[in-house]
Protein backbone atom coordinates (compact mmCIF):
# COMPACT_ATOMS: atom_id res chain seq x y z
CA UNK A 1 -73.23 12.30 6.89
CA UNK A 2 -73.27 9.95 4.07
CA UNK A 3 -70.50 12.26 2.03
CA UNK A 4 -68.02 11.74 5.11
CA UNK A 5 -68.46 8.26 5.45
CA UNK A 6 -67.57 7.97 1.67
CA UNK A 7 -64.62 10.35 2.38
CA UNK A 8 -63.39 8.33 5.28
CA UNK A 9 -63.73 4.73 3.01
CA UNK A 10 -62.08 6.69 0.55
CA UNK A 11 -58.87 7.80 2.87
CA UNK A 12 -58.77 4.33 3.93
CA UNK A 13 -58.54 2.58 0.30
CA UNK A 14 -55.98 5.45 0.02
CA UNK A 15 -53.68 4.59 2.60
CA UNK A 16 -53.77 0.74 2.12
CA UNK A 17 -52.78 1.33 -1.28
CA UNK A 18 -50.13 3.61 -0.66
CA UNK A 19 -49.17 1.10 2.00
CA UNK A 20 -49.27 -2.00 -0.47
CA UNK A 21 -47.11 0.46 -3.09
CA UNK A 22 -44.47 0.97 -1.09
CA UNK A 23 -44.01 -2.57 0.02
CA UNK A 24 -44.10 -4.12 -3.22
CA UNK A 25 -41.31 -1.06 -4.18
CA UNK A 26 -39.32 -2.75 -1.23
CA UNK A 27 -39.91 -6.25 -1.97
CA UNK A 28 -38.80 -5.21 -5.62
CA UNK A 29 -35.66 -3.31 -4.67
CA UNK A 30 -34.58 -5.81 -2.60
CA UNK A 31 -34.88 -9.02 -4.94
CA UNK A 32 -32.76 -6.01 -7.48
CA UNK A 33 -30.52 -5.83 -4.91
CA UNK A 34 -30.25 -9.50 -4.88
CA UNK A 35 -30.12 -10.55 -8.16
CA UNK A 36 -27.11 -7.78 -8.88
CA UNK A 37 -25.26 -9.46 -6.31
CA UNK A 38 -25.63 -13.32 -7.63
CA UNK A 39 -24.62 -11.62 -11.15
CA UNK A 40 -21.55 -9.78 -10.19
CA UNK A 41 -18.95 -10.52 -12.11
CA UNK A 42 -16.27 -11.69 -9.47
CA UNK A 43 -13.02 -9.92 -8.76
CA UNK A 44 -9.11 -10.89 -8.77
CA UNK A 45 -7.32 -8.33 -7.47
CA UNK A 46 -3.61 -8.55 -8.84
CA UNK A 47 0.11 -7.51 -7.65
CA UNK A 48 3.28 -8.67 -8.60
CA UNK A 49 7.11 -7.56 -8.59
CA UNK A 50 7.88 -8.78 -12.22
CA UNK A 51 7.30 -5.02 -13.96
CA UNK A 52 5.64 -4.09 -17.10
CA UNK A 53 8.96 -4.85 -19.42
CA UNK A 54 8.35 -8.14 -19.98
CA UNK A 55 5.01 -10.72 -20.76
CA UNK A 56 5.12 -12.28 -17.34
CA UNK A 57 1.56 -9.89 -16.31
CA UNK A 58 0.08 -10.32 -19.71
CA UNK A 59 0.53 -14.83 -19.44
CA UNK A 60 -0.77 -14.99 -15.62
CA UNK A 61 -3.92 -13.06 -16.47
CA UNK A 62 -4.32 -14.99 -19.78
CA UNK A 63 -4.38 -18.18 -17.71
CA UNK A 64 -6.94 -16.53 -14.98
CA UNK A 65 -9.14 -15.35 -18.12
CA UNK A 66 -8.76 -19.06 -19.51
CA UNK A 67 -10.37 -20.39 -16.19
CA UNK A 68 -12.77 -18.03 -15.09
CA UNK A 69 -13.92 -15.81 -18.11
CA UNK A 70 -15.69 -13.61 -16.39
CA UNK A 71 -13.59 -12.71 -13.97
CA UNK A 72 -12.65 -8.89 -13.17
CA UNK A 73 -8.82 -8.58 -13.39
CA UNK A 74 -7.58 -5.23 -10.91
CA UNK A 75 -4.44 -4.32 -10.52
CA UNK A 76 -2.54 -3.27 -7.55
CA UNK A 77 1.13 -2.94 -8.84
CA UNK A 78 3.16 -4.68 -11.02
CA UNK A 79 5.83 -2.60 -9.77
CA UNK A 80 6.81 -3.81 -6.37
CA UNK A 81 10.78 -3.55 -5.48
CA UNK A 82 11.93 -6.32 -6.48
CA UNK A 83 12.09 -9.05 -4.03
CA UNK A 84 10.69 -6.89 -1.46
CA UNK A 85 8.09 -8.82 0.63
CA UNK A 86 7.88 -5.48 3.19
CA UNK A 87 6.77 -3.53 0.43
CA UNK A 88 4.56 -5.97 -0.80
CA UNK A 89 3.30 -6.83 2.01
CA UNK A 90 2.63 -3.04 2.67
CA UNK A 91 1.02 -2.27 -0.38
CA UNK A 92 -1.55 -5.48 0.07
CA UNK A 93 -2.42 -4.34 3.24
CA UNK A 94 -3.33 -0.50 2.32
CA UNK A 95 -5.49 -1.80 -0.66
CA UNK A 96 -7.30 -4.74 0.55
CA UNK A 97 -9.77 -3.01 3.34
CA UNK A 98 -11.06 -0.83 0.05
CA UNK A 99 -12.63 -4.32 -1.05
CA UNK A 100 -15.70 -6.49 -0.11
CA UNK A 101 -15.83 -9.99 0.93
CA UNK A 102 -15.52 -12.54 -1.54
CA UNK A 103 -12.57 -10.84 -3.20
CA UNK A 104 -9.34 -12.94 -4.14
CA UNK A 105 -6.10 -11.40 -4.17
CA UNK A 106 -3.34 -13.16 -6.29
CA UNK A 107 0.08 -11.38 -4.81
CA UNK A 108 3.38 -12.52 -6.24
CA UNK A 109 6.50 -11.49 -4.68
CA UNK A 110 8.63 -14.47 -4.03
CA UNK A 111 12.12 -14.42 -3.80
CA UNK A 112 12.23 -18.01 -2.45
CA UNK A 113 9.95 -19.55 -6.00
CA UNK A 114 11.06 -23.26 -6.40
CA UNK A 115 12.34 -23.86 -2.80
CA UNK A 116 10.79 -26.12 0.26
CA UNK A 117 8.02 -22.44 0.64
CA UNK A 118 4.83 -23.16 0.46
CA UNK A 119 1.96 -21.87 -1.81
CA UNK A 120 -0.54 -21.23 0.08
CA UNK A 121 -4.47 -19.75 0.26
CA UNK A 122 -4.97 -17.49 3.77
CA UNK A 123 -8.94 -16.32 4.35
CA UNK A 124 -9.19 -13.80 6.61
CA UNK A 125 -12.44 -13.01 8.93
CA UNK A 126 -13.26 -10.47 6.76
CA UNK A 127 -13.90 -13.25 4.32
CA UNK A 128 -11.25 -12.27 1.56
CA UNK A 129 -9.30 -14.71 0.02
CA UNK A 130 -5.35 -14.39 -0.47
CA UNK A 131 -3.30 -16.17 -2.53
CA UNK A 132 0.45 -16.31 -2.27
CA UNK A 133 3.63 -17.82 -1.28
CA UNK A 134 3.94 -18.16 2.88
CA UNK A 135 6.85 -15.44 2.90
CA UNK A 136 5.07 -13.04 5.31
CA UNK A 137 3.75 -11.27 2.40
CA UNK A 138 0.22 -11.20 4.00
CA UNK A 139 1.53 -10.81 7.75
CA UNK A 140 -0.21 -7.06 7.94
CA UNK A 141 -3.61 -8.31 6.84
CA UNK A 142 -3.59 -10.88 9.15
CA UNK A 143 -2.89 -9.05 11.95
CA UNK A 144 -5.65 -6.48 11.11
CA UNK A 145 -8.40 -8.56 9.83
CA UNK A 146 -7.57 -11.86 11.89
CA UNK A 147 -7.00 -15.12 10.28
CA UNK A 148 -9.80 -17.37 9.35
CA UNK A 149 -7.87 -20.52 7.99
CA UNK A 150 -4.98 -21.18 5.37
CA UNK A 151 -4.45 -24.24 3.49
CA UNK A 152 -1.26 -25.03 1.47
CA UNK A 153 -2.06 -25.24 -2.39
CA UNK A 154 -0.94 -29.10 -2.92
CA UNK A 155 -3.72 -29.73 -5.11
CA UNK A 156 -2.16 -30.14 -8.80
CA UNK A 157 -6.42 -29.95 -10.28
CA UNK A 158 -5.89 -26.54 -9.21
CA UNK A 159 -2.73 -26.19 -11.01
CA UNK A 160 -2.07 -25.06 -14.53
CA UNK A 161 -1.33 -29.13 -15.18
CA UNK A 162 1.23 -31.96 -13.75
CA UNK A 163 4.09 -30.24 -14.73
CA UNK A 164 5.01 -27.07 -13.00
CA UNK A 165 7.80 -24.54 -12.80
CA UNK A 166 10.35 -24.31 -10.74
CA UNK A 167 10.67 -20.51 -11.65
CA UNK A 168 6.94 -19.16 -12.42
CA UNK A 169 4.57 -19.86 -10.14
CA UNK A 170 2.87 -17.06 -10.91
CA UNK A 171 1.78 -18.91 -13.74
CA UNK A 172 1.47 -22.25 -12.79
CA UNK A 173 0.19 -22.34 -9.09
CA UNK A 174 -0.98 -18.71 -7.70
CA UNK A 175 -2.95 -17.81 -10.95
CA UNK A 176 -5.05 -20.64 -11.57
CA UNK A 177 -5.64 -20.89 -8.10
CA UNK A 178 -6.69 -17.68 -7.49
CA UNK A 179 -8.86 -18.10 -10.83
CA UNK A 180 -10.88 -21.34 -9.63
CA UNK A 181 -11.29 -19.40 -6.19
CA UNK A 182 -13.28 -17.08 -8.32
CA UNK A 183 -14.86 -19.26 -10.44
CA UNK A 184 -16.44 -20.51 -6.91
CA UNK A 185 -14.27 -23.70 -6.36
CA UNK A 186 -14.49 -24.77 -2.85
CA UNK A 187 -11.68 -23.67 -1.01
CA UNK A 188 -10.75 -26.50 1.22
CA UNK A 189 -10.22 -28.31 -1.84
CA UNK A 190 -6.88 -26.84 -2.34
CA UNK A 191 -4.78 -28.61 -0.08
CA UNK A 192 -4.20 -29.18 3.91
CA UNK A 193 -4.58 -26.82 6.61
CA UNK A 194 -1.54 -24.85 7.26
CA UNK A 195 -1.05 -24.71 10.59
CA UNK A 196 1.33 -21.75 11.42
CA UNK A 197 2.08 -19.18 8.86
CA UNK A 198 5.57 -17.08 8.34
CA UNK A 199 5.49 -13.79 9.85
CA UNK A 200 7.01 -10.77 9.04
CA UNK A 201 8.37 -8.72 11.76
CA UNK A 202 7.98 -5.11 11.17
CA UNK A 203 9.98 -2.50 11.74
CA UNK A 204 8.91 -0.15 14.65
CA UNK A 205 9.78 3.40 15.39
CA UNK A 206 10.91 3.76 18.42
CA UNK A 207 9.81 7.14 20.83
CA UNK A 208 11.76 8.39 24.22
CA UNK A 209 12.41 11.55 25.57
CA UNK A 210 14.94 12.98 23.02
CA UNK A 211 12.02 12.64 20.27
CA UNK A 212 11.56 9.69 17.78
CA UNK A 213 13.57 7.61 15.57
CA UNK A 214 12.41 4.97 12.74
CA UNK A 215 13.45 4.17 9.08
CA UNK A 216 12.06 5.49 5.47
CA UNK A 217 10.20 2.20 4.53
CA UNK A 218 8.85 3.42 1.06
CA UNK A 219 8.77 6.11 -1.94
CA UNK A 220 5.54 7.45 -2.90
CA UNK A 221 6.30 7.59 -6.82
CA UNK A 222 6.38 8.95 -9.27
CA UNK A 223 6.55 11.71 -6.68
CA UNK A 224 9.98 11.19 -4.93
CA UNK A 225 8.73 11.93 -1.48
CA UNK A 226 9.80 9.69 1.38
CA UNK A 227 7.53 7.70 3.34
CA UNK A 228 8.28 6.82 7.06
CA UNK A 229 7.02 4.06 9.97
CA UNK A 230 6.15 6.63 12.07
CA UNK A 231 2.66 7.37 12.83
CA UNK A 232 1.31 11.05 12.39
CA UNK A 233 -0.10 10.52 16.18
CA UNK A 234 3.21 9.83 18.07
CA UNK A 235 4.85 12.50 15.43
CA UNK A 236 2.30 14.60 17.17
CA UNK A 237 3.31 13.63 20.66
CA UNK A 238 6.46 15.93 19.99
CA UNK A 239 5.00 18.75 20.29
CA UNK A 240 4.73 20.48 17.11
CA UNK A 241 2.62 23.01 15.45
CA UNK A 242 1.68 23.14 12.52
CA UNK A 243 4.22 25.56 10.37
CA UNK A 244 6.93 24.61 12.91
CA UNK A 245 10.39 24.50 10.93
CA UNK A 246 12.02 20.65 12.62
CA UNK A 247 15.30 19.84 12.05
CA UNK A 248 15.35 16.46 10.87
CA UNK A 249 18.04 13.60 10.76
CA UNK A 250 18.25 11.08 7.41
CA UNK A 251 20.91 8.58 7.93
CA UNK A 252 22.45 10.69 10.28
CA UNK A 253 22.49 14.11 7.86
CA UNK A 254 20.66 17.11 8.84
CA UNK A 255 17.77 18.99 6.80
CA UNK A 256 15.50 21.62 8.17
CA UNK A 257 12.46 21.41 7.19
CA UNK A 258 8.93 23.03 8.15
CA UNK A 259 5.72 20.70 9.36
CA UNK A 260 2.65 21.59 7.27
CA UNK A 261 -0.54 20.22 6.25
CA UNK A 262 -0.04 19.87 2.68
CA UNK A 263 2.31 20.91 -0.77
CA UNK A 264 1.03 24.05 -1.31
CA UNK A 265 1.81 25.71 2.28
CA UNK A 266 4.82 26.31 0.61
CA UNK A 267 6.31 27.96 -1.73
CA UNK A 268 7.17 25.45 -5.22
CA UNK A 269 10.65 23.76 -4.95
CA UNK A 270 10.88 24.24 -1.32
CA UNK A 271 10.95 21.05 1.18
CA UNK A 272 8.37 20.18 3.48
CA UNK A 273 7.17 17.81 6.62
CA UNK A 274 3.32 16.27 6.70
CA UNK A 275 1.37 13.97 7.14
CA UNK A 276 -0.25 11.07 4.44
CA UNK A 277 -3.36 10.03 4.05
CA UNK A 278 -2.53 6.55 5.77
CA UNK A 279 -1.31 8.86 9.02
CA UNK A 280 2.43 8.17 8.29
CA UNK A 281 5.12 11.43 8.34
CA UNK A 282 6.06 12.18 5.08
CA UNK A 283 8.64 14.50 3.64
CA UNK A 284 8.35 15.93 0.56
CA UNK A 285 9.19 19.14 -1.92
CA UNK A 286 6.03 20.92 -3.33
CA UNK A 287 6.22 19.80 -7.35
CA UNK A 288 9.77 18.50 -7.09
CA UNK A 289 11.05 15.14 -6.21
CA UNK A 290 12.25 15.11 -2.93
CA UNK A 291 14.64 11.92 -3.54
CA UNK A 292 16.59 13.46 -6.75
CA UNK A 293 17.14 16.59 -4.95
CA UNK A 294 18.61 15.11 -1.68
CA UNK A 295 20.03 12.26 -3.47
CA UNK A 296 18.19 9.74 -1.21
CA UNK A 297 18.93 6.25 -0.53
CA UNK A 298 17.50 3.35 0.80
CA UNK A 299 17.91 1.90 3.37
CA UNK A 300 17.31 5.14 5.68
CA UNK A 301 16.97 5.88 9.36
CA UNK A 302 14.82 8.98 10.10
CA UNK A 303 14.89 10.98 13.53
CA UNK A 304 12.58 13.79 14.85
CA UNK A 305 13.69 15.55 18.12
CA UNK A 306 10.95 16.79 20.48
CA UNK A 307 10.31 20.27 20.60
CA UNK A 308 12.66 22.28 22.12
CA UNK A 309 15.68 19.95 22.15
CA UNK A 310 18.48 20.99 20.22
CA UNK A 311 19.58 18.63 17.10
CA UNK A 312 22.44 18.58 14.62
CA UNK A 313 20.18 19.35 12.21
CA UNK A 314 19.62 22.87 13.33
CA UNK A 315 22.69 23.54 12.14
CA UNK A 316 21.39 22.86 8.32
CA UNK A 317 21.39 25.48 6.80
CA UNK A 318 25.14 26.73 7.43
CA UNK A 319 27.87 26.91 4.83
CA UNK A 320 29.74 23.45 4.87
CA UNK A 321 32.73 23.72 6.61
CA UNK A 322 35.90 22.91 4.62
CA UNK A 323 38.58 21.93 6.84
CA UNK A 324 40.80 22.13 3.77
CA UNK A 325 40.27 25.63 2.00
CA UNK A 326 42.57 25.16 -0.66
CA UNK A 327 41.29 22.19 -2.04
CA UNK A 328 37.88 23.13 -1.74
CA UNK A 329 38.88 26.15 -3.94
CA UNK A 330 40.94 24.57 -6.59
CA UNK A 331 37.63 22.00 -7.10
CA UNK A 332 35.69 24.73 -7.68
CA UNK A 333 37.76 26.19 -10.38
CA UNK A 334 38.41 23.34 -11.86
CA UNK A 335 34.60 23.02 -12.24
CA UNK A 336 33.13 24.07 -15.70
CA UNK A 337 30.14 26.11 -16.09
CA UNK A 338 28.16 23.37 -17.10
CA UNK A 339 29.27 21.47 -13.74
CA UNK A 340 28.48 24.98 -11.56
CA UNK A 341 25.18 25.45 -12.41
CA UNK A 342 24.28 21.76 -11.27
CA UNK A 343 26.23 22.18 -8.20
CA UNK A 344 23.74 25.80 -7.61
CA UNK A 345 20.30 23.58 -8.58
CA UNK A 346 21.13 20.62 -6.33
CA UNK A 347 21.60 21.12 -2.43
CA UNK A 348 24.98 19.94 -1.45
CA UNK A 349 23.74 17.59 1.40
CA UNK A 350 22.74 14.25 0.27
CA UNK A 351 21.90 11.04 2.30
């Protein structure tokens, strides 16, 4: 009898320690967890349209560096079309979600620098911090994470000193502001609420009962392949299956093409139809560029008949039709061999 009560004391100091172990584990993980994130280094995430070519990249971060040391510089892309606030604005939208709260984006693509636009700070509900110039350039965030407040940078403290730019803010205004916001400046210190922002208005595909139509709003370099404003779920609304050949309109010029679920369903060189990892349509040529062989240009309008319907593009893959056959003869013997074998490697339909 004696022997199991000392057993059952036993189990019992057992437990409670195990019990008391496992707390003090938690309380200790959790003050870890906690003191990691008071000591993370804080992040500026970075995107511009001025290119690598010149020391435009290399001065802005020098300044951020110069006011907030420890500061994490990432980069988006330095190599936004130039002037293109869609694109930019595109790009900033598809890499922010990736990103926690607290983090300050510093996006510079402004076509209007040194005119009445303001500089501005947007925070979002998600609690991310943007700053750029009020061009529309952070319209698509905004309209997916919601808009917490903006305040125009007027604020020259903030600045990189009284005397400013009329031609690099990148350096002078959205740098060191973006730099102070990650330092842990206060944010309403920057300047007055803005009120109403500029918005972009986006493009939209457009669906009816001949199929879909919308435009090619990006490349996916160094790739070549086309990216389009249509959705992969209303794309799906037409119909198709997968391996499908569609006959496809780009800028009103016909290309068959087959719908698959990635590059290697087909064979290497040949064009093909899928769609991204955002859920956009695509078109693309399995370890080719799809834009140097078709000659693509931008701006481009993209159609997709439902299934079944008959396009203009089904007649793709015919011989051209030369109304003149004389003249399309006597250019191709005045071609040289040189000039032939291009013309055989390249297909002769372009948009």
């Amino acid at each position: 009898m004696k022997r199991l009560r000392w057993l059952g004391v036993s189990g019992g100091i057992l437990i409670l320690a195990l019990v008391m172990g496992g707390c003090a584990r938690q309380e200790s993980s959790e003050k870890a967890a906690g003191t990691t994130a008071a000591n993370a280094r804080p992040a500026i995430v970075f995107m511009t349209d001025f290119g690598t070519a010149n020391d435009a990249v290399a001065i802005c971060k020098a300044v951020m560096l110069g006011i907030a040391p420890d500061a994490r510089i990432l980069d988006i892309t330095h190599q936004v079309t130039p002037f293109s606030i869609e694109e930019g604005s595109r790009f900033l939208a598809g890499v922010s979600p990736y990103y926690p709260a607290g983090t300050v984006f510093v996006a510079v693509v402004d076509p209007g620098v040194g005119t009445s636009r303001k500089a501005v700070v947007v925070k979002t509900k998600k609690g991310q911090y943007f700053v750029l110039p009020d061009n529309g350039l952070v319209s698509p965030v905004i309209e997916r994470d919601g808009l917490d407040s903006a305040r125009e940078i007027t604020n020259t403290g903030w600045m990189i000193g009284q005397t400013v730019s009329s031609t690099f803010h990148g350096r002078d205004i959205f740098s060191p502001v973006g730099a102070h916001l990650a330092a842990g400046w206060d944010f309403t210190l920057v300047g007055p609420e803005v009120q109403q922002l500029v918005r972009l208005t986006p493009k939209v595909a457009t669906t009816t009962d001949k199929g879909i139509e919308g435009d090619i709003i990006g490349l996916d370099d160094p790739f070549g392949s086309l990216i389009s404003d249509i959705s992969g779920d209303e794309f799906k609304k037409l119909g198709y299956n997968l391996g499908d050949k569609i006959a496809v309109q780009l800028n009103k010029k016909p290309v068959t093409l087959p719908y698959v679920k990635t590059f290697m369903d087909v064979p290497v060189g040949e064009l093909l139809l899928y769609v991204d990892s955002r859920g956009r349509v695509g078109l693309a040529v399995n370890e080719r560029n799809f834009r140097w062989r078709t000659r693509s240009r931008r701006p481009c309008r993209c159609s997709f008949p439902r299934k079944g319907r008959r396009s203009r593009a089904s007649d793709a893959n015919r011989a051209p039709d030369f109304r003149n056959v004389q003249t399309a003869m006597y250019g191709v013997a005045a071609m040289s061999p040189q000039q032939l074998l291009i013309g055989l490697a390249v297909p002769a339909r372009s948009i």
